[in-house]
C-alpha atoms as a PDB file:
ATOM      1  CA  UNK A   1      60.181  13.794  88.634  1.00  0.00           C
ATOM      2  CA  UNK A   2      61.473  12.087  85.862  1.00  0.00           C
ATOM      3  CA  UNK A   3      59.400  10.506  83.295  1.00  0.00           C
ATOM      4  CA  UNK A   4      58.952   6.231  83.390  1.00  0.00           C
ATOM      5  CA  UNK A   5      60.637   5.628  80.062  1.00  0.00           C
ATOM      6  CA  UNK A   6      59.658   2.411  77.534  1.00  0.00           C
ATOM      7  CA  UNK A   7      61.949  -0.715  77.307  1.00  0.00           C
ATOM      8  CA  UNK A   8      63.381  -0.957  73.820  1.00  0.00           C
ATOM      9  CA  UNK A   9      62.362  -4.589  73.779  1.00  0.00           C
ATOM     10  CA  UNK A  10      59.316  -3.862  75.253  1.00  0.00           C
ATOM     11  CA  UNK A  11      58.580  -0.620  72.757  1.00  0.00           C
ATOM     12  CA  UNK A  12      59.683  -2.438  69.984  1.00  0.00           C
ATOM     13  CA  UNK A  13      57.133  -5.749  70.493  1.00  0.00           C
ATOM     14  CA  UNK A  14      54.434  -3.131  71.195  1.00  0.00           C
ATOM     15  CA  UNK A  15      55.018  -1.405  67.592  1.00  0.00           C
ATOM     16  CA  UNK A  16      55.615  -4.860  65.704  1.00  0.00           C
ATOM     17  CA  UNK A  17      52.190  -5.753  67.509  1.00  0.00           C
ATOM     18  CA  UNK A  18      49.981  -2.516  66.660  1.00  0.00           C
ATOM     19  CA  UNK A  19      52.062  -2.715  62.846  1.00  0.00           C
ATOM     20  CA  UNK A  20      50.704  -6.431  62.352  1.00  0.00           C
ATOM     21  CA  UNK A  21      47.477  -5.981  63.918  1.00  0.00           C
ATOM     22  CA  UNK A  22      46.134  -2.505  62.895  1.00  0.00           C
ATOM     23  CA  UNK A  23      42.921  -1.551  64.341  1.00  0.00           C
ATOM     24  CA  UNK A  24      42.544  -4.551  65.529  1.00  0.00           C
ATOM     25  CA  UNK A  25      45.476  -4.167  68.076  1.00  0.00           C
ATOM     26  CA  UNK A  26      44.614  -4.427  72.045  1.00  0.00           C
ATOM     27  CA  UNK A  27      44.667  -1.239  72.938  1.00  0.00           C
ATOM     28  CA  UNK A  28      47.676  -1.434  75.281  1.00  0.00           C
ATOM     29  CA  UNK A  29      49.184  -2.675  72.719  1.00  0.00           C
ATOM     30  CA  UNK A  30      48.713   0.369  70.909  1.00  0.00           C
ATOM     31  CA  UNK A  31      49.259   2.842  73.170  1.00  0.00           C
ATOM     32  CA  UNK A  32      52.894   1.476  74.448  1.00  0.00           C
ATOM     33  CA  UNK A  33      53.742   1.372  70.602  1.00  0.00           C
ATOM     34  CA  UNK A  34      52.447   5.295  70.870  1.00  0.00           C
ATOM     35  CA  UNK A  35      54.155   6.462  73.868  1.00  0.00           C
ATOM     36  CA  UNK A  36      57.866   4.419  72.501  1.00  0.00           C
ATOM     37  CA  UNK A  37      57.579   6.034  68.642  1.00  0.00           C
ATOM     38  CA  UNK A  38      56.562   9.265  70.421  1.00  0.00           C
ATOM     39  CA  UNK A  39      59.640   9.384  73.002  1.00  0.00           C
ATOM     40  CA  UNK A  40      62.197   8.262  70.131  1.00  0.00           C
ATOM     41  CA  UNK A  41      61.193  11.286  68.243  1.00  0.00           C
ATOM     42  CA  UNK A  42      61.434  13.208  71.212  1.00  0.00           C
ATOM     43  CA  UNK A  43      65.384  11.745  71.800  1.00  0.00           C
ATOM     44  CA  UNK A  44      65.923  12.109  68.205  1.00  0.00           C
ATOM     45  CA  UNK A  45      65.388  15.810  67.949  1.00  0.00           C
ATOM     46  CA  UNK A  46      65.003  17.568  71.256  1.00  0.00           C
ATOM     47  CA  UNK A  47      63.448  20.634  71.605  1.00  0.00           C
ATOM     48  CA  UNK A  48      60.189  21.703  72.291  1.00  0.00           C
ATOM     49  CA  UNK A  49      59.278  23.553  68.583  1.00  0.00           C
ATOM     50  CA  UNK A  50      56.778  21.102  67.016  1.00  0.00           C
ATOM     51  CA  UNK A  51      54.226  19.623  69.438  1.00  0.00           C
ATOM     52  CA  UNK A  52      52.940  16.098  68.409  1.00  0.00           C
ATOM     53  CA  UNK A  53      49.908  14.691  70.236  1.00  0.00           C
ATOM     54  CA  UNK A  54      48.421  11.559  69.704  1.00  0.00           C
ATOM     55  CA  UNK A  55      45.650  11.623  71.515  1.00  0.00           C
ATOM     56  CA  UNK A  56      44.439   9.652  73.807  1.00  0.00           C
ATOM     57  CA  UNK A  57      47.777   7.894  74.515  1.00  0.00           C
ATOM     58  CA  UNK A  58      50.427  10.803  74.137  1.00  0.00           C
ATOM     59  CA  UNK A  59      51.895  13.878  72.993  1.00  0.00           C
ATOM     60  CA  UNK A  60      55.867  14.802  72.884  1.00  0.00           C
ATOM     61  CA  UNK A  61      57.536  18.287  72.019  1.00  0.00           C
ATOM     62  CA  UNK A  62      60.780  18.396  69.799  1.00  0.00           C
ATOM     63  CA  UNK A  63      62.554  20.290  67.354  1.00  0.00           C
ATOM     64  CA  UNK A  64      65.215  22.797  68.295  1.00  0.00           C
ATOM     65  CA  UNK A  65      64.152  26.581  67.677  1.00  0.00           C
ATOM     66  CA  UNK A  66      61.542  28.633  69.605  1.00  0.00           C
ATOM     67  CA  UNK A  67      59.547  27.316  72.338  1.00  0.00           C
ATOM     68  CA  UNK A  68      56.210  27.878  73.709  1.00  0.00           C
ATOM     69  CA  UNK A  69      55.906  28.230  77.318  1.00  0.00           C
ATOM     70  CA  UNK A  70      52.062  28.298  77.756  1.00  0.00           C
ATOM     71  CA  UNK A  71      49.269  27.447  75.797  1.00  0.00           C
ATOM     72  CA  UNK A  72      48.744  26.193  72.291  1.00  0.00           C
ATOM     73  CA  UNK A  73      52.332  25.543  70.847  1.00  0.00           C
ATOM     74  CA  UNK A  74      52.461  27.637  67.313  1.00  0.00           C
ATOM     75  CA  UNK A  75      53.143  24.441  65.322  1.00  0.00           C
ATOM     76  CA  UNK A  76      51.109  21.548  66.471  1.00  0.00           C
ATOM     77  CA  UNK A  77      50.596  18.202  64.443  1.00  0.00           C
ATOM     78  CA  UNK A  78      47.350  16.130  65.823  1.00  0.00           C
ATOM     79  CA  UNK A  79      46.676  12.513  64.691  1.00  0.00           C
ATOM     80  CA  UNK A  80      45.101   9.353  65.800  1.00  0.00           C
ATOM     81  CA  UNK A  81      47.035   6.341  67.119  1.00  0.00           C
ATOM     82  CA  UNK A  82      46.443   4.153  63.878  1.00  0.00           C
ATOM     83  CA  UNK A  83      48.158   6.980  61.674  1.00  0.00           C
ATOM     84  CA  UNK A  84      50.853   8.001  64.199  1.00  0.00           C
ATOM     85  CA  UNK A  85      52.448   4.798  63.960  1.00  0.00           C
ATOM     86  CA  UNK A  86      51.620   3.959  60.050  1.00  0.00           C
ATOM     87  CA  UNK A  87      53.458   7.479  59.722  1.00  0.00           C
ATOM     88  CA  UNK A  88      56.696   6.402  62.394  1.00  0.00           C
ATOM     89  CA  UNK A  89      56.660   2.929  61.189  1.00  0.00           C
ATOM     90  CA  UNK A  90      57.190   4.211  56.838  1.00  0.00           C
ATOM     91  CA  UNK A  91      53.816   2.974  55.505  1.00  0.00           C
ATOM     92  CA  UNK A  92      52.232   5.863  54.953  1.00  0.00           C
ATOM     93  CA  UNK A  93      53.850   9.374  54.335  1.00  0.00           C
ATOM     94  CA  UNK A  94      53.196  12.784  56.017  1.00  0.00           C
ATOM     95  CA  UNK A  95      51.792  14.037  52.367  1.00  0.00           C
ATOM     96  CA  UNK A  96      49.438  11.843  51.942  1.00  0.00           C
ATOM     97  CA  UNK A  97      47.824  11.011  55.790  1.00  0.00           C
ATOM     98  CA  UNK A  98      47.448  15.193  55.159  1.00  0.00           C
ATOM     99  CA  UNK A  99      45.742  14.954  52.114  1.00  0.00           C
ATOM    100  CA  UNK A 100      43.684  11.964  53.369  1.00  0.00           C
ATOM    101  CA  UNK A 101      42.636  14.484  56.588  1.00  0.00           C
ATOM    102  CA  UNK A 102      44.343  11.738  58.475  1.00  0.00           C
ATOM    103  CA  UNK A 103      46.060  14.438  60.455  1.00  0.00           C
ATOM    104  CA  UNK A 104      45.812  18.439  61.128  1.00  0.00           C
ATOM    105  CA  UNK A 105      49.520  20.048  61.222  1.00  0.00           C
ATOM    106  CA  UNK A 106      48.934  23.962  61.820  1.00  0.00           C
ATOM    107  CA  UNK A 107      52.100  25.952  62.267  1.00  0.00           C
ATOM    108  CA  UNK A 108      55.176  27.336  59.728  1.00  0.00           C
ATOM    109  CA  UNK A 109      57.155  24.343  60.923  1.00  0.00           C
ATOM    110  CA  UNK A 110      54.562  21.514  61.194  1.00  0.00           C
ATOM    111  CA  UNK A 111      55.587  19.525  58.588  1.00  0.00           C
ATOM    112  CA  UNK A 112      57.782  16.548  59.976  1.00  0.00           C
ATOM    113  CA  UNK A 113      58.456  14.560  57.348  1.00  0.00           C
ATOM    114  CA  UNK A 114      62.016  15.336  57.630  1.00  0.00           C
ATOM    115  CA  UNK A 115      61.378  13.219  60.900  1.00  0.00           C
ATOM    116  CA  UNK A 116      59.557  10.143  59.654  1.00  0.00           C
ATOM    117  CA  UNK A 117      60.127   7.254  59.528  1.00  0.00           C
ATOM    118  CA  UNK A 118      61.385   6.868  62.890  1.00  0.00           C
ATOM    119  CA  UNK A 119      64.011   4.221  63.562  1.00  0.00           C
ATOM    120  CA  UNK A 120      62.598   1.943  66.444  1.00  0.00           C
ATOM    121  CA  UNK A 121      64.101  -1.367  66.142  1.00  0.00           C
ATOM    122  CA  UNK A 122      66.602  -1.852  68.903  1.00  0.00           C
ATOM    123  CA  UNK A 123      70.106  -2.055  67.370  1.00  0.00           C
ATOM    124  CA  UNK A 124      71.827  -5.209  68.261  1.00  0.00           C
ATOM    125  CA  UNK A 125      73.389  -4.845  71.761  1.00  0.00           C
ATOM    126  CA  UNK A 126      71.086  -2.242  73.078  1.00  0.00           C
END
């Protein structure tokens, strides 16, 4: 069975909302701005490499190369909802939410940066 996929328009006023109101974001709010940022990256790079989970709203595998079929994924980045979308959204970088302990990224090719910021405005048209 396929998985329900987010609106553009919809996934898009959900991040604007959780980027304007931080913590302070209804939690709906924030977790359809989680589940859109984390199924762009997912389109963006498919794969099932890098494991990113955002719990309690989400988690999404991607980056070509070796999967994992069971278990713990070797390279697994963990974060909570307000950092996930600081780090999709540009305001804060993968370096420092790691040195902040913002996030644990365990794995040879946890680093994403390469992957962040995510584009999540709908072009014009879509």
């Amino acid at each position: 069975m396929a998985k329900v996929r987010i609106d553009p328009v919809v996934g898009a006023a959900a991040v604007r909302g959780a980027v304007e109101l931080g913590a302070e974001a209804p939690r709906t709010t924030t977790a359809t701005a989680v589940r859109y940022l984390l199924q762009l990256l997912g389109d963006r790079e498919p794969g099932a490499t890098v494991e990113v989970r955002v719990p309690p709203f989400g988690a999404v595998q991607f980056r070509e190369g070796l999967s994992h079929t069971r278990g713990t994924p070797p390279n697994v980045v963990e974060t909570d909802p307000q950092t996930f979308v600081q780090l999709a959204t540009g305001t804060l970088t993968f370096a420092e939410a790691h040195d902040a302990a913002r996030l644990s990224a365990s794995g040879s090719r946890a680093d994403i940066s390469d992957y962040l910021p995510i584009r999540w405005e709908p072009r014009a048209g879509a």
